[in-house]
Every structure is written in C-alpha cells, then in structure tokens.
N, C-alpha and C. Protein backbone atom coordinates (compact mmCIF):
# COMPACT_ATOMS: atom_id res chain seq x y z
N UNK A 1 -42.19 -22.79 -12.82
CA UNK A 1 -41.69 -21.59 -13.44
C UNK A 1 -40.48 -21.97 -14.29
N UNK A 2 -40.34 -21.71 -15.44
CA UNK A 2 -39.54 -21.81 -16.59
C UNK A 2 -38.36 -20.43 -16.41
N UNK A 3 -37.03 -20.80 -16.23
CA UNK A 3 -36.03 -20.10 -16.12
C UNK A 3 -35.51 -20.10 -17.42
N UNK A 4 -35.37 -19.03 -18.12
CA UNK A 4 -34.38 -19.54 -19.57
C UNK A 4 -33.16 -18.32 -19.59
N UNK A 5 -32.12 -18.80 -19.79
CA UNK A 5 -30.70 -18.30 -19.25
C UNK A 5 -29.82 -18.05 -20.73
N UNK A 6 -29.66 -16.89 -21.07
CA UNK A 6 -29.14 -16.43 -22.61
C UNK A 6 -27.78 -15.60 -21.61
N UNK A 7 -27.07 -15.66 -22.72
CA UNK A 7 -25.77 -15.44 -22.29
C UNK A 7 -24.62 -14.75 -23.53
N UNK A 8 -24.70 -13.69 -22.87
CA UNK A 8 -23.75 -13.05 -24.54
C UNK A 8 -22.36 -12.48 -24.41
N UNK A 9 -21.24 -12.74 -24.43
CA UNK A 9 -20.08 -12.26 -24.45
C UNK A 9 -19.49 -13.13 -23.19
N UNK A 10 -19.88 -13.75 -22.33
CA UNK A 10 -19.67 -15.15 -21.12
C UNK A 10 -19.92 -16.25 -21.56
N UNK A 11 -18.93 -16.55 -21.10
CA UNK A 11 -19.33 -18.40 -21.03
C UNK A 11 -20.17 -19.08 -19.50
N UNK A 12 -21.57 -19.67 -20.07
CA UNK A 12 -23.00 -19.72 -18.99
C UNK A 12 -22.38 -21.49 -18.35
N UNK A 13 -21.34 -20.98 -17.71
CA UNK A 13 -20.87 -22.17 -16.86
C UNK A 13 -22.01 -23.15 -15.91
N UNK A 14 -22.04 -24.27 -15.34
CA UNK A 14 -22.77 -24.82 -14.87
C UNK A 14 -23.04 -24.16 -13.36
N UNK A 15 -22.18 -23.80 -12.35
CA UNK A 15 -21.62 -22.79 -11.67
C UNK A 15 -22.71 -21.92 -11.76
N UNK A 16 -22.79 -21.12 -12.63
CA UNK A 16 -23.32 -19.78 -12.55
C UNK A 16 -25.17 -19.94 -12.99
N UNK A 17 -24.85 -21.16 -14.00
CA UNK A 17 -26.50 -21.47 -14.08
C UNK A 17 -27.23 -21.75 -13.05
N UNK A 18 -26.68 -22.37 -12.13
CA UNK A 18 -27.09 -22.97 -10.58
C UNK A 18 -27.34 -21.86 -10.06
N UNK A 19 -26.59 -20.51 -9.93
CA UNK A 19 -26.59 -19.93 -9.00
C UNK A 19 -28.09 -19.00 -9.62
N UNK A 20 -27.92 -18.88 -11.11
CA UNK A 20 -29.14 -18.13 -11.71
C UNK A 20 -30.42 -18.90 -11.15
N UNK A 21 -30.78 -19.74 -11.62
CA UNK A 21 -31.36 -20.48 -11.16
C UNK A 21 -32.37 -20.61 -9.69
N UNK A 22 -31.36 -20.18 -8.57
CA UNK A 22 -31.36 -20.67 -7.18
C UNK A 22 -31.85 -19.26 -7.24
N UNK A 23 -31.11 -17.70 -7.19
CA UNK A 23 -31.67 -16.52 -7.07
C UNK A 23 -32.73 -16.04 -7.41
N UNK A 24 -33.20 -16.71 -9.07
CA UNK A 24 -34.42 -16.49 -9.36
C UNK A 24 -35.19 -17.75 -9.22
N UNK A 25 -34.72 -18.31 -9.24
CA UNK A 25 -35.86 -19.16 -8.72
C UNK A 25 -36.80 -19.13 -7.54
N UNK A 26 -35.90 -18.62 -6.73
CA UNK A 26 -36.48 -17.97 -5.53
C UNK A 26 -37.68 -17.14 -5.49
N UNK A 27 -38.09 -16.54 -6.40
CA UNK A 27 -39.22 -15.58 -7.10
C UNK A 27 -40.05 -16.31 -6.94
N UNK A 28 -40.30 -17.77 -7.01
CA UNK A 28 -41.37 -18.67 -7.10
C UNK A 28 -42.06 -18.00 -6.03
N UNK A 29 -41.67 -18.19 -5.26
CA UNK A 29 -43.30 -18.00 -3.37
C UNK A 29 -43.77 -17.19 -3.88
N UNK A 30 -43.43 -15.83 -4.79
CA UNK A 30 -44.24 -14.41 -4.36
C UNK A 30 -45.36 -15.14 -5.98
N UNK A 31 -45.09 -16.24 -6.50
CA UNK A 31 -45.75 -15.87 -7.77
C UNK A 31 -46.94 -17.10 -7.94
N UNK A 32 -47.23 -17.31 -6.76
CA UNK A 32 -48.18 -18.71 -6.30
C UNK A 32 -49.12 -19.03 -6.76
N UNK A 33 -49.81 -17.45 -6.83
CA UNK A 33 -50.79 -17.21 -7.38
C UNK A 33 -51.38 -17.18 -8.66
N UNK A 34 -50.34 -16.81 -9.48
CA UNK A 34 -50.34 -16.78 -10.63
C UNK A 34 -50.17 -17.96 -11.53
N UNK A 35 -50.23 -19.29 -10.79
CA UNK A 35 -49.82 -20.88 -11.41
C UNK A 35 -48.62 -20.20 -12.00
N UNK A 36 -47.27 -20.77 -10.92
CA UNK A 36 -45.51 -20.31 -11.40
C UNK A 36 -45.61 -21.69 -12.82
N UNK A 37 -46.09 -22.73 -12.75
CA UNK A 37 -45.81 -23.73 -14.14
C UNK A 37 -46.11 -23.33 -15.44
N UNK A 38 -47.38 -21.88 -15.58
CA UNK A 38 -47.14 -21.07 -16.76
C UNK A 38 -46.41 -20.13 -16.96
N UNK A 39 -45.57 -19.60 -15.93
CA UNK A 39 -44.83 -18.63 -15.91
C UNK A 39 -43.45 -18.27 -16.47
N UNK A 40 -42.60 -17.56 -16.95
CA UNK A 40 -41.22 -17.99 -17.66
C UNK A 40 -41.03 -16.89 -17.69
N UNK A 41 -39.76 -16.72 -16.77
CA UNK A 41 -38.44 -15.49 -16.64
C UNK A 41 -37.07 -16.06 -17.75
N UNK A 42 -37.23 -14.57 -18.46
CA UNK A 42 -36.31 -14.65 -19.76
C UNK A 42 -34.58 -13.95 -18.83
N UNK A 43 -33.48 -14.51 -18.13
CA UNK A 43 -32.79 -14.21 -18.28
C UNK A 43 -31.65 -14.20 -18.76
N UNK A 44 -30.96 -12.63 -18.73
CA UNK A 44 -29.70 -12.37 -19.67
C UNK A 44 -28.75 -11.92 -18.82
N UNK A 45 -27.10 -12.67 -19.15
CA UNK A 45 -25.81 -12.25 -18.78
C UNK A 45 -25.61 -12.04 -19.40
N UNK A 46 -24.42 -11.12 -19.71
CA UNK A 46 -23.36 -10.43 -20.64
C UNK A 46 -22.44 -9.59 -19.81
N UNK A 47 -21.40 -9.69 -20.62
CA UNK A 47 -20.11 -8.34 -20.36
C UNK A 47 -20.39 -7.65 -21.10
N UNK A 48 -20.50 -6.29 -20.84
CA UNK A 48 -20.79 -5.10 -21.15
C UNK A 48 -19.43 -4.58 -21.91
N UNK A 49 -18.32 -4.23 -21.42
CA UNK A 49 -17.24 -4.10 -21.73
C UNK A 49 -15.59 -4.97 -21.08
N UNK A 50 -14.57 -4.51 -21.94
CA UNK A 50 -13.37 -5.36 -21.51
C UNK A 50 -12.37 -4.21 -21.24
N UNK A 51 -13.06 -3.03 -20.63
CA UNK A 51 -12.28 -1.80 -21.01
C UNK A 51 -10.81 -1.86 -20.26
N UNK A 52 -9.38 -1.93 -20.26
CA UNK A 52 -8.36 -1.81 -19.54
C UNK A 52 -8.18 -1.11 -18.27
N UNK A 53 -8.84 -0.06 -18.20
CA UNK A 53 -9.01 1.14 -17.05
C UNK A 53 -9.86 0.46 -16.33
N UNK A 54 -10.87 0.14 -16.82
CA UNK A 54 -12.06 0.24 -15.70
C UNK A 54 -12.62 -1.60 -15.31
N UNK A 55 -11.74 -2.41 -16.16
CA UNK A 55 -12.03 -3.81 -15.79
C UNK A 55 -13.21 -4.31 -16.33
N UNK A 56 -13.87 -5.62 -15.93
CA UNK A 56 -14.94 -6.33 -16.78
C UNK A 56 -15.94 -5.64 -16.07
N UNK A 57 -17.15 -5.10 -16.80
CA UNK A 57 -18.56 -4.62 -16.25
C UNK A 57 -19.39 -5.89 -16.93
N UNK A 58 -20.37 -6.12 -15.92
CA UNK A 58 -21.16 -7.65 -16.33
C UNK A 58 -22.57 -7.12 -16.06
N UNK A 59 -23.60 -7.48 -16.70
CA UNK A 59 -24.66 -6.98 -16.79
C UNK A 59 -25.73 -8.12 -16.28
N UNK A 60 -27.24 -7.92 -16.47
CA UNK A 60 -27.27 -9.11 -15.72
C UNK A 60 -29.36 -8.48 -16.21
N UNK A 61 -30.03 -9.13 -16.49
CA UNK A 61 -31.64 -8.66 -16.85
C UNK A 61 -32.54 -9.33 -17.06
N UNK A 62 -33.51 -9.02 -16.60
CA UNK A 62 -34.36 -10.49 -16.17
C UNK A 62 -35.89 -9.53 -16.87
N UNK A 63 -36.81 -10.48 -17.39
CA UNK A 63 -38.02 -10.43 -18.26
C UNK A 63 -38.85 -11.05 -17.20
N UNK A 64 -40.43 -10.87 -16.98
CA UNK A 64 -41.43 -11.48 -16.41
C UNK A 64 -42.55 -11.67 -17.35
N UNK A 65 -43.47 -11.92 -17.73
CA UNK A 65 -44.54 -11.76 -18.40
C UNK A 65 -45.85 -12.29 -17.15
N UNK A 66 -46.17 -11.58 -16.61
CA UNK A 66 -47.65 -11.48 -16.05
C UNK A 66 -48.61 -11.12 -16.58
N UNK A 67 -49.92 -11.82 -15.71
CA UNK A 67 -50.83 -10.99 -16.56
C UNK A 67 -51.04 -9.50 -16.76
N UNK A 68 -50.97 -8.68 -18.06
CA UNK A 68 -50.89 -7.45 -18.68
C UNK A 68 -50.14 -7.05 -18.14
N UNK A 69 -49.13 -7.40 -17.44
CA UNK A 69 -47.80 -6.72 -17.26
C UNK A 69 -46.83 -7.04 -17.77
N UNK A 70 -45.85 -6.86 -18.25
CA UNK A 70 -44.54 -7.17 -18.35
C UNK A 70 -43.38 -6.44 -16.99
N UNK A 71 -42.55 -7.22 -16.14
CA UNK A 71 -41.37 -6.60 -15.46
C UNK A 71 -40.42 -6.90 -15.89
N UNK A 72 -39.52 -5.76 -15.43
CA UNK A 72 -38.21 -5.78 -16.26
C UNK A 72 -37.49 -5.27 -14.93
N UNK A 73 -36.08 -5.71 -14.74
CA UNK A 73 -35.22 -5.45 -14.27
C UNK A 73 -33.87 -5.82 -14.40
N UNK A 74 -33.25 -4.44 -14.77
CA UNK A 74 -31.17 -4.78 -15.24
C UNK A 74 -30.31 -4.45 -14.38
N UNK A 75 -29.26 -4.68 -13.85
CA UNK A 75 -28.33 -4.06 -13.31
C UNK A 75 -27.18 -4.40 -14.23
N UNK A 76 -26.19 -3.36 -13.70
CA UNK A 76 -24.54 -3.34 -14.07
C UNK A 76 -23.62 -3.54 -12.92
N UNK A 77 -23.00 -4.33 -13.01
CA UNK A 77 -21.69 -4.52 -11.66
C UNK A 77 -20.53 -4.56 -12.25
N UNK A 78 -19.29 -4.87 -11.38
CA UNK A 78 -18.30 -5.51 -11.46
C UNK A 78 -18.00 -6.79 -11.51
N UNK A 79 -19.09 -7.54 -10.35
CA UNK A 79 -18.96 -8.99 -10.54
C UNK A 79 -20.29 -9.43 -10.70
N UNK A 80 -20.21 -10.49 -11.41
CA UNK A 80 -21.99 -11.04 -12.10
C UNK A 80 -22.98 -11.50 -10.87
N UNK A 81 -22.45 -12.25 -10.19
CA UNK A 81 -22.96 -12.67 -9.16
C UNK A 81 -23.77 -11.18 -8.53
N UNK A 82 -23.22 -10.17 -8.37
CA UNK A 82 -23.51 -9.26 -7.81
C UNK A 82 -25.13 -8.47 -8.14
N UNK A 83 -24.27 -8.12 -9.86
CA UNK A 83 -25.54 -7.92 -11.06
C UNK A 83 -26.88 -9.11 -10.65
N UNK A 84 -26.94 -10.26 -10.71
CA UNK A 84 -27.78 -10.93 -10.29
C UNK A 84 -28.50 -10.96 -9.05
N UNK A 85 -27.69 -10.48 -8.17
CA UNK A 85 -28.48 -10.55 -6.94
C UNK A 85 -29.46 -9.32 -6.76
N UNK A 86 -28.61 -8.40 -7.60
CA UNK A 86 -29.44 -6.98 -7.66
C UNK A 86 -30.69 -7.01 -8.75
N UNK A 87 -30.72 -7.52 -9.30
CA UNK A 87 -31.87 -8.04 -10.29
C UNK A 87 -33.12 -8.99 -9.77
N UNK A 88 -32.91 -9.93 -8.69
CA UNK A 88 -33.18 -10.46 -7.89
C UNK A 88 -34.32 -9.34 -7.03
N UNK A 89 -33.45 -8.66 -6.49
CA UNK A 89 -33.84 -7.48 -5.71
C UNK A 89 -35.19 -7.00 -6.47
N UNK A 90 -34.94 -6.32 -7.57
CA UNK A 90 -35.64 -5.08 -7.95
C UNK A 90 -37.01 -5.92 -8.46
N UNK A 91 -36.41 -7.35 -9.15
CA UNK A 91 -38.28 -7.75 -9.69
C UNK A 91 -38.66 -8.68 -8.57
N UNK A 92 -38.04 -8.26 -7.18
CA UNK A 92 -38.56 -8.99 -6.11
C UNK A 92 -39.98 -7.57 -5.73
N UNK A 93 -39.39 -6.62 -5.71
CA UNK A 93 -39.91 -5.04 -5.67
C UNK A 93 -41.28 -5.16 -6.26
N UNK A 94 -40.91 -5.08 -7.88
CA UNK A 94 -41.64 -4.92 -8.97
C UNK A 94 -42.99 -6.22 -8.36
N UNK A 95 -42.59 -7.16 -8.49
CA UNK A 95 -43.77 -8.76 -7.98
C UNK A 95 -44.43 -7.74 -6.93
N UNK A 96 -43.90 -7.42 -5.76
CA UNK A 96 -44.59 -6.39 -4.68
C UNK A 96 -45.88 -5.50 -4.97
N UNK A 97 -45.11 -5.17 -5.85
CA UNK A 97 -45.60 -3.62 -6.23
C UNK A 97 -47.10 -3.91 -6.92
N UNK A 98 -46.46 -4.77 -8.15
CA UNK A 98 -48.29 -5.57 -8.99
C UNK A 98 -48.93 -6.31 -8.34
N UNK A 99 -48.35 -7.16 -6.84
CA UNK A 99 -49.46 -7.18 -6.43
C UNK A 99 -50.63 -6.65 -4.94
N UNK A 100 -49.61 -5.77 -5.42
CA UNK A 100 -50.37 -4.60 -4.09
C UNK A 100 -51.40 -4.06 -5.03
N UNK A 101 -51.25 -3.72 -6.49
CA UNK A 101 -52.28 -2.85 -7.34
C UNK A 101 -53.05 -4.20 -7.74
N UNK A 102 -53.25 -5.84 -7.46
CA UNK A 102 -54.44 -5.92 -8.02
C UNK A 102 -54.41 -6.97 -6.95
C-alpha cells in the first residue's frame, strides 16, 4: 500500500511522517483482499488557521480509491496527531462498512 503524505501550511517533519505512516498504515489488514501493493491512500495535513483566540486548528484527510468506491475521511483538532488518529478511525469504519456491502 502506497502512503503519499501532502502537507500545506506545516512543515511534514520526519516525526510526524512516521507517525502518518504507522496509523495508516495500519489500514493494511482490513485491505488484504484487495492486493494493498495496488492500493494508495492520498494523505493531507494542514493548519487550518493561526487564529490568536482560538490557537492552531490542524486538519488532517485521507483519500482511498477502491474498487468503485472512493473513501474519504477529514477531521479538525487542536493537535495533529489527534486529527490523524481520528481519520484513522472513520476510514477504519468506512473499509467496514464496503466490506460488509460486497
């Protein structure tokens, strides 16, 4: 499975690539089936804003391409790590979900 890691308004430290990486990579078991060596999750970090009041919001969104599906899942946090794990979460869901329907 092909991880590709875009990064807009952060700097995609080695640190945080590892950790992208390790969270989604983790996706591999549920996607066995599907030969994971054609497979490729498009993800994206960014800061959302630098607002003074409300501090850094970090965003965090991950792409799947299955067959005739596409999944998508974004979150917003405070801390990135966080955003990621919750992204983690939801196209852990989503993998569930498509393959309960086929």
């Amino acid at each position: 499975m092909t991880i590709d890691i875009i990064a807009n308004g952060i700097e995609l430290t080695d640190p945080l690539r590892e950790y992208v990486n390790m969270k989604i990579g983790s996706l591999e078991k549920y996607l066995k089936s599907y030969g994971p060596e054609n497979l490729r999750i498009d993800v994206e970090v960014a800061r959302t804003t630098q607002h003074h009041r409300h501090g850094d919001v970090f965003y965090a969104e991950a792409n799947l391409n299955l067959p005739g599906k596409l999944l998508r899942a974004t979150h917003e946090a405070s801390d990135i790590r966080v955003a990621i794990d919750k992204v983690k979460d939801t196209l852990q869901r989503e993998i569930r979900k498509y393959k309960d329907q086929h």
